[in-house]
PDB file of N, CA and C in Angstrom:
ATOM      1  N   UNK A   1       0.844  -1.167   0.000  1.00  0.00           N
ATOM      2  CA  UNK A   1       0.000   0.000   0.000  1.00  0.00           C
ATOM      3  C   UNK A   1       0.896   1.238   0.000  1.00  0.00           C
ATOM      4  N   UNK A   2       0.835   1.776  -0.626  1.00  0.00           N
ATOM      5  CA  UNK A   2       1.634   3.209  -0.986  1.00  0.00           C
ATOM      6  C   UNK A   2       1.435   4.276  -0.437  1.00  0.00           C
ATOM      7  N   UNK A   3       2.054   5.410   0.170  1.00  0.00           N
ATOM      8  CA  UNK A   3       1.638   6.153   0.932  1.00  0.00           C
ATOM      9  C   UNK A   3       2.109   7.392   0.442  1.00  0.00           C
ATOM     10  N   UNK A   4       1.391   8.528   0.635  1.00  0.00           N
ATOM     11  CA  UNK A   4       1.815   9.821   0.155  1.00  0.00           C
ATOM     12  C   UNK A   4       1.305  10.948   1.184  1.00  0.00           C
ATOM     13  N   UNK A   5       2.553  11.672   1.080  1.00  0.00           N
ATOM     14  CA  UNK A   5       2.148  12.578   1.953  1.00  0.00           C
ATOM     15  C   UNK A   5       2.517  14.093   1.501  1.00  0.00           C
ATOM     16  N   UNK A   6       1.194  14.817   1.869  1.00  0.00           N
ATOM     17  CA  UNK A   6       1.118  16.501   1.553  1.00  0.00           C
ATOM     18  C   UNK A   6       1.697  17.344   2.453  1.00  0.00           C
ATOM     19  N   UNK A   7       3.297  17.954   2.179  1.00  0.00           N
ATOM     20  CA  UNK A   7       3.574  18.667   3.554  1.00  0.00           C
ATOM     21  C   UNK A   7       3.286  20.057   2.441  1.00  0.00           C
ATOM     22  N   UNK A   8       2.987  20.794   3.950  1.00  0.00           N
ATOM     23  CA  UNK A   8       3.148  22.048   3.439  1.00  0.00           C
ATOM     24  C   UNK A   8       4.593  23.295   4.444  1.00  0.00           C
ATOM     25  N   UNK A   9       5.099  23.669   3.675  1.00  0.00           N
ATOM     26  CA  UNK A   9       6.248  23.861   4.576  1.00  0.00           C
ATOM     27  C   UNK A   9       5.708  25.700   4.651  1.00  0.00           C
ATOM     28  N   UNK A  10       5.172  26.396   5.069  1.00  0.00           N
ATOM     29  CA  UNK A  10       5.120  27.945   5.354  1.00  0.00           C
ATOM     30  C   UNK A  10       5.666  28.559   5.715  1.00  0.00           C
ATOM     31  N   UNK A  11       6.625  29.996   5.633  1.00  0.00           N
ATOM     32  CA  UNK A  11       7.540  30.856   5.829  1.00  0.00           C
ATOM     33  C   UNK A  11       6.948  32.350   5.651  1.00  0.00           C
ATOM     34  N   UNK A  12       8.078  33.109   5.308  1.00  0.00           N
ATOM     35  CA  UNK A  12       7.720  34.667   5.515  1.00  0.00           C
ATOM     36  C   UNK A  12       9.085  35.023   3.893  1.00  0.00           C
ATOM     37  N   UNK A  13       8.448  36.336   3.837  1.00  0.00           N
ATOM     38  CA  UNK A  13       9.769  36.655   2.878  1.00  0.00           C
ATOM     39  C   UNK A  13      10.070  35.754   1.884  1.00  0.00           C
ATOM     40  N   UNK A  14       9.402  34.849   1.045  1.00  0.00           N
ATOM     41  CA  UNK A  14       9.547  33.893  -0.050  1.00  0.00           C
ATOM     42  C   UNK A  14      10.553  32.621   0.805  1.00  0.00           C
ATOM     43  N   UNK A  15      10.377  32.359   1.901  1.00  0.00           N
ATOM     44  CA  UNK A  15      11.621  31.606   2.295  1.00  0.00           C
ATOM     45  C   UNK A  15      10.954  30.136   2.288  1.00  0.00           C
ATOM     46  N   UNK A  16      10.046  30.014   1.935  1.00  0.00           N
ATOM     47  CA  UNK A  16       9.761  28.793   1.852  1.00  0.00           C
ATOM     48  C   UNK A  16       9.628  28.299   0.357  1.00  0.00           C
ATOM     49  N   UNK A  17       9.676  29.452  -0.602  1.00  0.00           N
ATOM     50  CA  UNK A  17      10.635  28.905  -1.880  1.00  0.00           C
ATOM     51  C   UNK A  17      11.876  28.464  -2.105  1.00  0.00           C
ATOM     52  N   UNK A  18      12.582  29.715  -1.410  1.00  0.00           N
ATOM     53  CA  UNK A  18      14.005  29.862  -1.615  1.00  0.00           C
ATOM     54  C   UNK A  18      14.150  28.151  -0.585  1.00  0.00           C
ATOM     55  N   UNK A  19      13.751  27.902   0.230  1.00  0.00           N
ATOM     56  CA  UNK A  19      13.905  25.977   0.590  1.00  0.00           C
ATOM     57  C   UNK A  19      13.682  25.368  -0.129  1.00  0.00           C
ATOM     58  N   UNK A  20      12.586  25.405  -1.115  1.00  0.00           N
ATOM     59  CA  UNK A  20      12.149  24.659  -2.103  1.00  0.00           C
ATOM     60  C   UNK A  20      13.562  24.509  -3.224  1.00  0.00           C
ATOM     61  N   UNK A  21      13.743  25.572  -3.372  1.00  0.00           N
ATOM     62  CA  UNK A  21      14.826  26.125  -4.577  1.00  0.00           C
ATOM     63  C   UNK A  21      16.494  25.285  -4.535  1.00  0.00           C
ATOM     64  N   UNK A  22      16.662  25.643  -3.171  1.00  0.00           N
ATOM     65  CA  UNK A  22      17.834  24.885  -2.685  1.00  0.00           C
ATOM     66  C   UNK A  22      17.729  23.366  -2.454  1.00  0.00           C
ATOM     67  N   UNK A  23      16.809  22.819  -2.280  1.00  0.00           N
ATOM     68  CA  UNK A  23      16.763  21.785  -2.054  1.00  0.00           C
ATOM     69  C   UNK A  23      17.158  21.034  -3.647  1.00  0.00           C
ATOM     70  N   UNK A  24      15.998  21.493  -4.428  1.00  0.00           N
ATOM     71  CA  UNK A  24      16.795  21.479  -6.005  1.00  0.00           C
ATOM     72  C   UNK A  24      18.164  21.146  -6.218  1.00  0.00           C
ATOM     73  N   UNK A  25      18.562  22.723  -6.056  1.00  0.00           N
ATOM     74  CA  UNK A  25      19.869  22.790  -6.778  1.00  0.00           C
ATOM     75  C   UNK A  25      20.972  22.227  -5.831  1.00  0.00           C
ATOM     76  N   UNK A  26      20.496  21.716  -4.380  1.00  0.00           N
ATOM     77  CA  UNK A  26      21.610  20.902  -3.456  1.00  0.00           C
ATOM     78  C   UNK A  26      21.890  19.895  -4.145  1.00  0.00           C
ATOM     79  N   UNK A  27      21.004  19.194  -5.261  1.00  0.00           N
ATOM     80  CA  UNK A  27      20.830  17.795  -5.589  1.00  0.00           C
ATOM     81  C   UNK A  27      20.317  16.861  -4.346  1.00  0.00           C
ATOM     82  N   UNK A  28      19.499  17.353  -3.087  1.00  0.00           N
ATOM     83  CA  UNK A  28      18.927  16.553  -2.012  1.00  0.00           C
ATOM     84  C   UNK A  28      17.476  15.772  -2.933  1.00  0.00           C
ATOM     85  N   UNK A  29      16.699  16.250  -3.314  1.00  0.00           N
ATOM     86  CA  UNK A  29      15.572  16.004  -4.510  1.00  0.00           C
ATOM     87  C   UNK A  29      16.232  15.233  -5.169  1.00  0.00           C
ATOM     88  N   UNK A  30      17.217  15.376  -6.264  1.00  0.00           N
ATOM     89  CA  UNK A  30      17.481  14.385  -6.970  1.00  0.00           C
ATOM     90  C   UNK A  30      17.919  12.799  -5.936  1.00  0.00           C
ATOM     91  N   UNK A  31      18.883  13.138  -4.970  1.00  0.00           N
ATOM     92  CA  UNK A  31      19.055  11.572  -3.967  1.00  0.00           C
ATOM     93  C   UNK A  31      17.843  11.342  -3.440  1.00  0.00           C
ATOM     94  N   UNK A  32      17.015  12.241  -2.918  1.00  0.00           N
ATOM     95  CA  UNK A  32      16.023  11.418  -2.191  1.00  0.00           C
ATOM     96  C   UNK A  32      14.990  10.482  -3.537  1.00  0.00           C
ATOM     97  N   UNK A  33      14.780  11.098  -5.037  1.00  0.00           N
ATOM     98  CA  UNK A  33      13.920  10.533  -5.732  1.00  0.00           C
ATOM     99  C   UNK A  33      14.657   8.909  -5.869  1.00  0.00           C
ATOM    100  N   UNK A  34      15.920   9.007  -6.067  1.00  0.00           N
ATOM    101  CA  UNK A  34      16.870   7.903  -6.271  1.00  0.00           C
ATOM    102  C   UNK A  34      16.900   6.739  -5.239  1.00  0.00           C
ATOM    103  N   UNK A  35      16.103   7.137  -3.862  1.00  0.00           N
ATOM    104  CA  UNK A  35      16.441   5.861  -2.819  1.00  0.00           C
ATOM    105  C   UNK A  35      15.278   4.942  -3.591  1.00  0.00           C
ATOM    106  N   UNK A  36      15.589   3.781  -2.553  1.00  0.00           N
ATOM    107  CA  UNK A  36      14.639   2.689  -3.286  1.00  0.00           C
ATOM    108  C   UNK A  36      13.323   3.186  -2.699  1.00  0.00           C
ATOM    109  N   UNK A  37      12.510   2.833  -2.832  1.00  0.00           N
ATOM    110  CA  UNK A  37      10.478   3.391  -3.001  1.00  0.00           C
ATOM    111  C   UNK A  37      10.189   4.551  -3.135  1.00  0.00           C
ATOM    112  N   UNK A  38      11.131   5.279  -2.905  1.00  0.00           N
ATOM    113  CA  UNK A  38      10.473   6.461  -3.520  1.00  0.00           C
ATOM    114  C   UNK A  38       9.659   6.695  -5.156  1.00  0.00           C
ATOM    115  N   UNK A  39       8.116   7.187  -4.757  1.00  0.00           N
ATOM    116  CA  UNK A  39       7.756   7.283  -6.026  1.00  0.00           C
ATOM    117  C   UNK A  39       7.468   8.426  -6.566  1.00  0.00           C
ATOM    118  N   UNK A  40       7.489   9.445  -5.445  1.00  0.00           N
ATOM    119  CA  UNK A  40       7.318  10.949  -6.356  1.00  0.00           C
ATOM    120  C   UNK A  40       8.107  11.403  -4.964  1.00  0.00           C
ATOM    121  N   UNK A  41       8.303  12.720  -5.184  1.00  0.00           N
ATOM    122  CA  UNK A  41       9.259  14.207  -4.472  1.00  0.00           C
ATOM    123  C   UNK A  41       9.125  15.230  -5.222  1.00  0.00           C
ATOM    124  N   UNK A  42       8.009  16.026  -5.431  1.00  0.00           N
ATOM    125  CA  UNK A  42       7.705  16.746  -5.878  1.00  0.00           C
ATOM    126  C   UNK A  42       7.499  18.256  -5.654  1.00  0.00           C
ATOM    127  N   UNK A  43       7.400  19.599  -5.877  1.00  0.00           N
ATOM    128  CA  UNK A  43       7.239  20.882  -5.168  1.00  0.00           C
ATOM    129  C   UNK A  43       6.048  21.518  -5.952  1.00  0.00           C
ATOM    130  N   UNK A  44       5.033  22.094  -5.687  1.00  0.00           N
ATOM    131  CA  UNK A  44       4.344  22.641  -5.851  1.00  0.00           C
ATOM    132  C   UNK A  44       4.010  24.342  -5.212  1.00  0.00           C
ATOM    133  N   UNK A  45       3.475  25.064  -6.198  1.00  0.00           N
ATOM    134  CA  UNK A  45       3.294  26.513  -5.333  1.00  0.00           C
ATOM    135  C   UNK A  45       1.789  26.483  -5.573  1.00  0.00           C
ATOM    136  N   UNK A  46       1.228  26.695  -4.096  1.00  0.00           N
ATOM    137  CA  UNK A  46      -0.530  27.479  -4.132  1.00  0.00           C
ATOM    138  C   UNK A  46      -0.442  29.160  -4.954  1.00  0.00           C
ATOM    139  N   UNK A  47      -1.212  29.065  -5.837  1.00  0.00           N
ATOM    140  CA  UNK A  47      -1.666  30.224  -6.203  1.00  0.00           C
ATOM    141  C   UNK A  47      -1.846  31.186  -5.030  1.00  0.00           C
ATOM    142  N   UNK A  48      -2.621  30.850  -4.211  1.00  0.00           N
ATOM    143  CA  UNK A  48      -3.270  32.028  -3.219  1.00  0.00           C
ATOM    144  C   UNK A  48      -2.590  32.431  -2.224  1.00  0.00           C
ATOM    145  N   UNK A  49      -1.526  31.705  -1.988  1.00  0.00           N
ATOM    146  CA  UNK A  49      -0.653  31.397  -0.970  1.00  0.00           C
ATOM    147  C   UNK A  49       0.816  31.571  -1.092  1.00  0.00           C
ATOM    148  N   UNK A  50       1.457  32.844  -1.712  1.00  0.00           N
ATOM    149  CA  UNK A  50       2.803  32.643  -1.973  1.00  0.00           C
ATOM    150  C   UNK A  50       3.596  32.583  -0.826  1.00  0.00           C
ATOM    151  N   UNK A  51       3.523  32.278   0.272  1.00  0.00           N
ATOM    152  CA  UNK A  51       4.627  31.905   1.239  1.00  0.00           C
ATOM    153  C   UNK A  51       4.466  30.410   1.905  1.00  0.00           C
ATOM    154  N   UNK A  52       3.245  29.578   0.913  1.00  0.00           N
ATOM    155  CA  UNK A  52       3.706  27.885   1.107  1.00  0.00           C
ATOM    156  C   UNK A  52       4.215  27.271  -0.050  1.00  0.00           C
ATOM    157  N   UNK A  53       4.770  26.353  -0.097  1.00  0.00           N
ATOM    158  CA  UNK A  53       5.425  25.544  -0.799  1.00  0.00           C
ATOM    159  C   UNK A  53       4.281  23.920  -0.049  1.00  0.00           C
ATOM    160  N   UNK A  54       3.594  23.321  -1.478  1.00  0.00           N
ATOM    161  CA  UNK A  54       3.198  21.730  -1.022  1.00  0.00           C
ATOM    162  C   UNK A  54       4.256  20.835  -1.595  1.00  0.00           C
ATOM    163  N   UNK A  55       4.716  20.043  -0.732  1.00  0.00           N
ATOM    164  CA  UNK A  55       5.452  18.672  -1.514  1.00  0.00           C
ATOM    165  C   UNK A  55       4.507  17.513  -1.221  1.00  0.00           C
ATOM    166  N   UNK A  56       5.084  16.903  -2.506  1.00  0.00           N
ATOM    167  CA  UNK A  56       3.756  15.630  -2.393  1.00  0.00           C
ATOM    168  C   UNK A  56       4.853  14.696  -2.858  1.00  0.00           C
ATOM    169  N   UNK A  57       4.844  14.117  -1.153  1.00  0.00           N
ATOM    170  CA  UNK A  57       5.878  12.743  -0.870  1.00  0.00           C
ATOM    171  C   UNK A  57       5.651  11.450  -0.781  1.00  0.00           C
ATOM    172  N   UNK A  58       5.747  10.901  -1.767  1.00  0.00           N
ATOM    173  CA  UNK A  58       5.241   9.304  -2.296  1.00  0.00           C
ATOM    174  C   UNK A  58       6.252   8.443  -2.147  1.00  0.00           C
ATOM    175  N   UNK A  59       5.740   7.054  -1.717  1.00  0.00           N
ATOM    176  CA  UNK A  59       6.784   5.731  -1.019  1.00  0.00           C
ATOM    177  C   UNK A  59       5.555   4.559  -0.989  1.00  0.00           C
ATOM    178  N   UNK A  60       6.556   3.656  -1.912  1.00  0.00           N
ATOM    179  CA  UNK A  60       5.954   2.385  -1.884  1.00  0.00           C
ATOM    180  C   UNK A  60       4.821   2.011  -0.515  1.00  0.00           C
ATOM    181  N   UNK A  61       5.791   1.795   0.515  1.00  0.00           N
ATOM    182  CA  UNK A  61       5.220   1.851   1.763  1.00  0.00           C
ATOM    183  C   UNK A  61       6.057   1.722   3.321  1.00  0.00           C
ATOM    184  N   UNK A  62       5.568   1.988   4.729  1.00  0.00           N
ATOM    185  CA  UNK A  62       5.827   2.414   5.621  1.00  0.00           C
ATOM    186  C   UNK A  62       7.215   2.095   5.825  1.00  0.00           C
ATOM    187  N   UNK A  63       8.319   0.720   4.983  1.00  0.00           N
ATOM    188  CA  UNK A  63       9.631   0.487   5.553  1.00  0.00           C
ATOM    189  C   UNK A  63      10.611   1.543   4.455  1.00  0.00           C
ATOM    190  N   UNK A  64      10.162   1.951   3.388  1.00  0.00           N
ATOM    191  CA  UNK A  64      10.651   2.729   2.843  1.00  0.00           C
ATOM    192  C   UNK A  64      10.698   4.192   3.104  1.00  0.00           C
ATOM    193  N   UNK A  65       9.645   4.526   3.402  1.00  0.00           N
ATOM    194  CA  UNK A  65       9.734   5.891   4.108  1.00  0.00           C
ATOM    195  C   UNK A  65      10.517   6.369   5.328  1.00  0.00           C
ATOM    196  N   UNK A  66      10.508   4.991   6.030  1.00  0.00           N
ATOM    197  CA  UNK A  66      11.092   4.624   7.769  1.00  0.00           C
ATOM    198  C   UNK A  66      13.144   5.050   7.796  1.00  0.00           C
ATOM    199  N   UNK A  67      13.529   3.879   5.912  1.00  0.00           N
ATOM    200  CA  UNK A  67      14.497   3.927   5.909  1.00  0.00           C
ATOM    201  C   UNK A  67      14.809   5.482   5.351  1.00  0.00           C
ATOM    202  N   UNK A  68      13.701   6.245   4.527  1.00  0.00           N
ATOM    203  CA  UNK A  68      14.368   7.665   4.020  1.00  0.00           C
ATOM    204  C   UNK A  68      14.216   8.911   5.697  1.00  0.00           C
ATOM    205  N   UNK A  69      13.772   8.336   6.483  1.00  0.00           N
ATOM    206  CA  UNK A  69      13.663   9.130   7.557  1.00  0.00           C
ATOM    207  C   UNK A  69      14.669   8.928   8.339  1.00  0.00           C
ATOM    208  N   UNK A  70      15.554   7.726   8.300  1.00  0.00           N
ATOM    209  CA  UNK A  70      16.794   7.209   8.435  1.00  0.00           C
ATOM    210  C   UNK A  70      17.894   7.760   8.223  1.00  0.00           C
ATOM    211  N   UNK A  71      18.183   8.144   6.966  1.00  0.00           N
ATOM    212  CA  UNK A  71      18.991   8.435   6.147  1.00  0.00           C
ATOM    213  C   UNK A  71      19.707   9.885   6.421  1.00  0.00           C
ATOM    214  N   UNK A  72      20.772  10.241   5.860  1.00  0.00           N
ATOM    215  CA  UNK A  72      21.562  11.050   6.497  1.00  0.00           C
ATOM    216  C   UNK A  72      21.049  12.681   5.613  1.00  0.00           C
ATOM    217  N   UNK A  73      20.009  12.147   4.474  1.00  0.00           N
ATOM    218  CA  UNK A  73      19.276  13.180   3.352  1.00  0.00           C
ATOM    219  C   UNK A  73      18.658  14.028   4.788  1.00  0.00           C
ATOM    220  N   UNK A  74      17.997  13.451   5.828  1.00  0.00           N
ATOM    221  CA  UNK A  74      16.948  13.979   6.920  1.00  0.00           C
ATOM    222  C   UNK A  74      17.668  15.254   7.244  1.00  0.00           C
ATOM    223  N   UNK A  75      18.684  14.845   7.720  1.00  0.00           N
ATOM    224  CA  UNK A  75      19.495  15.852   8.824  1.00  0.00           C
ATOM    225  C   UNK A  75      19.840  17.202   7.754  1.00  0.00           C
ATOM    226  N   UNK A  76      20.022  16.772   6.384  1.00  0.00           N
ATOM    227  CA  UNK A  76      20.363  18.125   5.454  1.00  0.00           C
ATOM    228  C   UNK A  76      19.006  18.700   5.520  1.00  0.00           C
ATOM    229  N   UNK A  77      17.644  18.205   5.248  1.00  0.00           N
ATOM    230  CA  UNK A  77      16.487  18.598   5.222  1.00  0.00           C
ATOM    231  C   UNK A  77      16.246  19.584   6.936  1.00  0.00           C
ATOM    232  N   UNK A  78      16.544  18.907   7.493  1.00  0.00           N
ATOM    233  CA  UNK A  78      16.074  19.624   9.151  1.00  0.00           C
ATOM    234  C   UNK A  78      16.720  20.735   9.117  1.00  0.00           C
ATOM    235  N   UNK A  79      18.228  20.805   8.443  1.00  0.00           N
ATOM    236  CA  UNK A  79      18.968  21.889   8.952  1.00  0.00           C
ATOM    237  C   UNK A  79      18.252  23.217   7.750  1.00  0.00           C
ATOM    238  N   UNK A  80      18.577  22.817   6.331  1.00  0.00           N
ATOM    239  CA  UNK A  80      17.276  23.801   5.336  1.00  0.00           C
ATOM    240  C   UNK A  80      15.897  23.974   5.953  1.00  0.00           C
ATOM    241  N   UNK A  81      15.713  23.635   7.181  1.00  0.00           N
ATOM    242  CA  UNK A  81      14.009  23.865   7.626  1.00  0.00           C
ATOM    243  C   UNK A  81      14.266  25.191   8.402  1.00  0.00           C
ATOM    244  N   UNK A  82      15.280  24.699   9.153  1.00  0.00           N
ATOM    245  CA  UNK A  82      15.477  25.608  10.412  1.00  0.00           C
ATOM    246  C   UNK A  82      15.990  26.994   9.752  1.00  0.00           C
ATOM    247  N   UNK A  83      17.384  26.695   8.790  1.00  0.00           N
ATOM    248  CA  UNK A  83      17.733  27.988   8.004  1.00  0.00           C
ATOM    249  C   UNK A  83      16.696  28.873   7.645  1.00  0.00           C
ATOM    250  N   UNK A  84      15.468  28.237   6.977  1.00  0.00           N
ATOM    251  CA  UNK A  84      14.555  29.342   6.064  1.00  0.00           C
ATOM    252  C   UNK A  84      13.334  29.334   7.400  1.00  0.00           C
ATOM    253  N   UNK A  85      13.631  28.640   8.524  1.00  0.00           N
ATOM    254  CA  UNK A  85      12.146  28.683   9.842  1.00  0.00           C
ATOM    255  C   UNK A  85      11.071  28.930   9.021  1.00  0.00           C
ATOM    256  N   UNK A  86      11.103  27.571   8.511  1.00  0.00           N
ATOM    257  CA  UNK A  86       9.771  27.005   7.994  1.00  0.00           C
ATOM    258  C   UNK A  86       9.300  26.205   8.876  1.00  0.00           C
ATOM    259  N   UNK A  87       7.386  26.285   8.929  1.00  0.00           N
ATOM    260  CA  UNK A  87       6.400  25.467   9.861  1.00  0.00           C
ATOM    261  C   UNK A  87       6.179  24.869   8.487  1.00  0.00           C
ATOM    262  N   UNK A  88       5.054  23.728   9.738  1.00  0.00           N
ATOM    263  CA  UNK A  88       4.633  23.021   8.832  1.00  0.00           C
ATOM    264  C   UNK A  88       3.594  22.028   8.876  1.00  0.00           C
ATOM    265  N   UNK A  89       2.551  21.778   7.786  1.00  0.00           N
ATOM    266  CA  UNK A  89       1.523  21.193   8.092  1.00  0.00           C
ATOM    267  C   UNK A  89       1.515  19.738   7.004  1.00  0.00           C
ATOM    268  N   UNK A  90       1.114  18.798   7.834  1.00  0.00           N
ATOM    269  CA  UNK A  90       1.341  17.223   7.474  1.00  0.00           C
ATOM    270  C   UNK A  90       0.213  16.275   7.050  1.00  0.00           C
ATOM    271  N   UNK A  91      -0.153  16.072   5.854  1.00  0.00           N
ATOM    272  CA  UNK A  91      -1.218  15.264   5.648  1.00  0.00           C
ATOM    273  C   UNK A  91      -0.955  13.761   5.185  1.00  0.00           C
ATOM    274  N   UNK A  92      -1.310  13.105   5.745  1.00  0.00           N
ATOM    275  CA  UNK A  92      -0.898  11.478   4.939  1.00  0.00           C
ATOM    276  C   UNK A  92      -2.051  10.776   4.454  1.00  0.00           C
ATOM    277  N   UNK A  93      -1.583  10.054   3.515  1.00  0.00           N
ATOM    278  CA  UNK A  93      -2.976   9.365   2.383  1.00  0.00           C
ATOM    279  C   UNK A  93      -2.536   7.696   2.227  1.00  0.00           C
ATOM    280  N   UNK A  94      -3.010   6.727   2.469  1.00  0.00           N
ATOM    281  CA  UNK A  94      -2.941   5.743   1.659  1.00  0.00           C
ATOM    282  C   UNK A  94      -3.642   5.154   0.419  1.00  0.00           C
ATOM    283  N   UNK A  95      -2.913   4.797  -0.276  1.00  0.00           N
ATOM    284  CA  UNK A  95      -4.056   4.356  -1.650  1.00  0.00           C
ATOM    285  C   UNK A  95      -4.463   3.398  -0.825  1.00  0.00           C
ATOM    286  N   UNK A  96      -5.996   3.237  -1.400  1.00  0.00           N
ATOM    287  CA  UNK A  96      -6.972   2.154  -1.170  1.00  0.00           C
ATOM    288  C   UNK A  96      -7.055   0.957  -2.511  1.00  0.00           C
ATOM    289  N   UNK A  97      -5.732   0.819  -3.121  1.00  0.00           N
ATOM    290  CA  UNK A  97      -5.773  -0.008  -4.299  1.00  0.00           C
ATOM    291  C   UNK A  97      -7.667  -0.569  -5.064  1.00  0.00           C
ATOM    292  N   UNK A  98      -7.846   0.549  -4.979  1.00  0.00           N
ATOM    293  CA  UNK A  98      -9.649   0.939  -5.494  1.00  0.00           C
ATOM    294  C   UNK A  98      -9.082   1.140  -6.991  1.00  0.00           C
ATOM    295  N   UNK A  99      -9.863   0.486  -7.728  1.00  0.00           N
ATOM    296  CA  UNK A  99      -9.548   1.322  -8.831  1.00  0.00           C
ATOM    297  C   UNK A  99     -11.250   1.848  -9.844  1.00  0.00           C
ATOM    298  N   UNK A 100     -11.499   2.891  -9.878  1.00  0.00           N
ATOM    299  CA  UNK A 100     -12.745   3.338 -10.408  1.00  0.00           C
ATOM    300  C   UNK A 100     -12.697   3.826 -11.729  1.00  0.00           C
ATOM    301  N   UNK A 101     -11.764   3.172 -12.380  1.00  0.00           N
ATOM    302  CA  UNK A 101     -11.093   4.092 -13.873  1.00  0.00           C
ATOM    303  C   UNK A 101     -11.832   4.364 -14.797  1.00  0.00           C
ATOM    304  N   UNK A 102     -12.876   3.546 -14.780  1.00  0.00           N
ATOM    305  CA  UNK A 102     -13.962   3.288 -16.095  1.00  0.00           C
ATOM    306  C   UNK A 102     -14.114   4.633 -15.703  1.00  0.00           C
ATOM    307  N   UNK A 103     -15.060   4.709 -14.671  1.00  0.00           N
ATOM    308  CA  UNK A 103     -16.320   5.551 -13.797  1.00  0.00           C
ATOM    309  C   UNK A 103     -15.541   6.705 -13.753  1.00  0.00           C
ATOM    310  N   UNK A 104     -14.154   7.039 -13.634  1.00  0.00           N
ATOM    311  CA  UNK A 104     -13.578   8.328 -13.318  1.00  0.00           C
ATOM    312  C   UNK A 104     -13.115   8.831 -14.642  1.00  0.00           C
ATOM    313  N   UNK A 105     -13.055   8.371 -15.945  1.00  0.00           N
ATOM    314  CA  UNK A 105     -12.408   8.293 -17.059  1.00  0.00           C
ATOM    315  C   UNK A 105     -13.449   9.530 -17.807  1.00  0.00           C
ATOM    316  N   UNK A 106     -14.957   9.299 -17.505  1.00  0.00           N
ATOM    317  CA  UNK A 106     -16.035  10.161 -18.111  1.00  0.00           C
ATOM    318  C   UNK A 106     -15.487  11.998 -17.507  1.00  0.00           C
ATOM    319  N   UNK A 107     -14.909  12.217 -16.005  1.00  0.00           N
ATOM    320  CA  UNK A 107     -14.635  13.111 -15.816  1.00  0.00           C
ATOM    321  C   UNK A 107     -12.852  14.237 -16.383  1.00  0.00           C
ATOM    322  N   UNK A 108     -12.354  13.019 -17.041  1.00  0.00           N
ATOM    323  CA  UNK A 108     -10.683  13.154 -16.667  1.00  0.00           C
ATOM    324  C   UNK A 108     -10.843  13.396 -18.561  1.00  0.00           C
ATOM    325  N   UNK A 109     -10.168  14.873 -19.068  1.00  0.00           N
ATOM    326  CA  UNK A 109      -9.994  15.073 -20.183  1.00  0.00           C
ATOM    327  C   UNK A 109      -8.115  14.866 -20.773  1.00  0.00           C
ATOM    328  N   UNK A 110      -8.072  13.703 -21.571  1.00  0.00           N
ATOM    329  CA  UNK A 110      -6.541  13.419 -21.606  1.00  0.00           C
ATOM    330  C   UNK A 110      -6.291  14.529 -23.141  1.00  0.00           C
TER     331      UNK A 110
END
C-alpha cells in the first residue's frame, strides 16, 4: 500500500521557496527521488498562498519511508528547515488499491 504525503512547509519573505529552490539545486531532490520506493518528491506553489510551498511525498510503503527518515538526506532537510524557519503542516494518504477508472475516465480530459 503506498503512501503519500502533503507537507506544506510555510515561511515569511519567499523563504519557503528559496527551501524549495535549494533543495533542487543541493541535488537533495534528486538523492532522495533515487532511494529505493520512492515514487514521487515533488514541489508545488498554491496560487493564493505565496509563502507555502506543497510537496507531495510518495513511497511504496511504511519500511521505505522509515528507511528515508533514516537516512543522512533527513538531517540536510532539518537543517534547510530551520535555516529558512519554515512550519509546517502534514497530511498522509494511503491508496486504497480501489480502482474506479472506467467511472472516473467520463470526468478526466486526456
Amino acid at each position: 500500500m503506498a503512501i503519500t504525503i502533503n507537507l506544506y512547509y510555510t515561511g515569511t519573505n519567499g523563504n519557503a521557496r528559496r527551501f524549495a529552490e535549494e533543495m533542487v539545486q543541493s541535488g537533495i531532490v534528486h538523492d532522495i527521488r533515487s532511494e529505493a520506493g520512492n515514487l514521487r518528491y515533488e514541489y508545488f506553489f498554491p496560487m493564493e498562498d505565496k509563502e507555502t510551498v506543497l510537496l507531495i511525498d510518495s513511497w511504496t510503503n511504511q519500511q521505505a519511508l522509515d528507511l528515508h527518515h533514516a537516512s543522512s538526506m533527513m538531517k540536510r532537510i532539518m537543517q534547510l528547515r530551520e535555516k529558512y524557519d519554515l512550519h509546517m503542516k502534514v497530511e498522509r494518504y494511503l491508496s486504497d488499491n480501489v480502482s474506479n477508472q472506467e467511472t472516473d475516465k467520463t470526468f478526466i480530459r486526456e
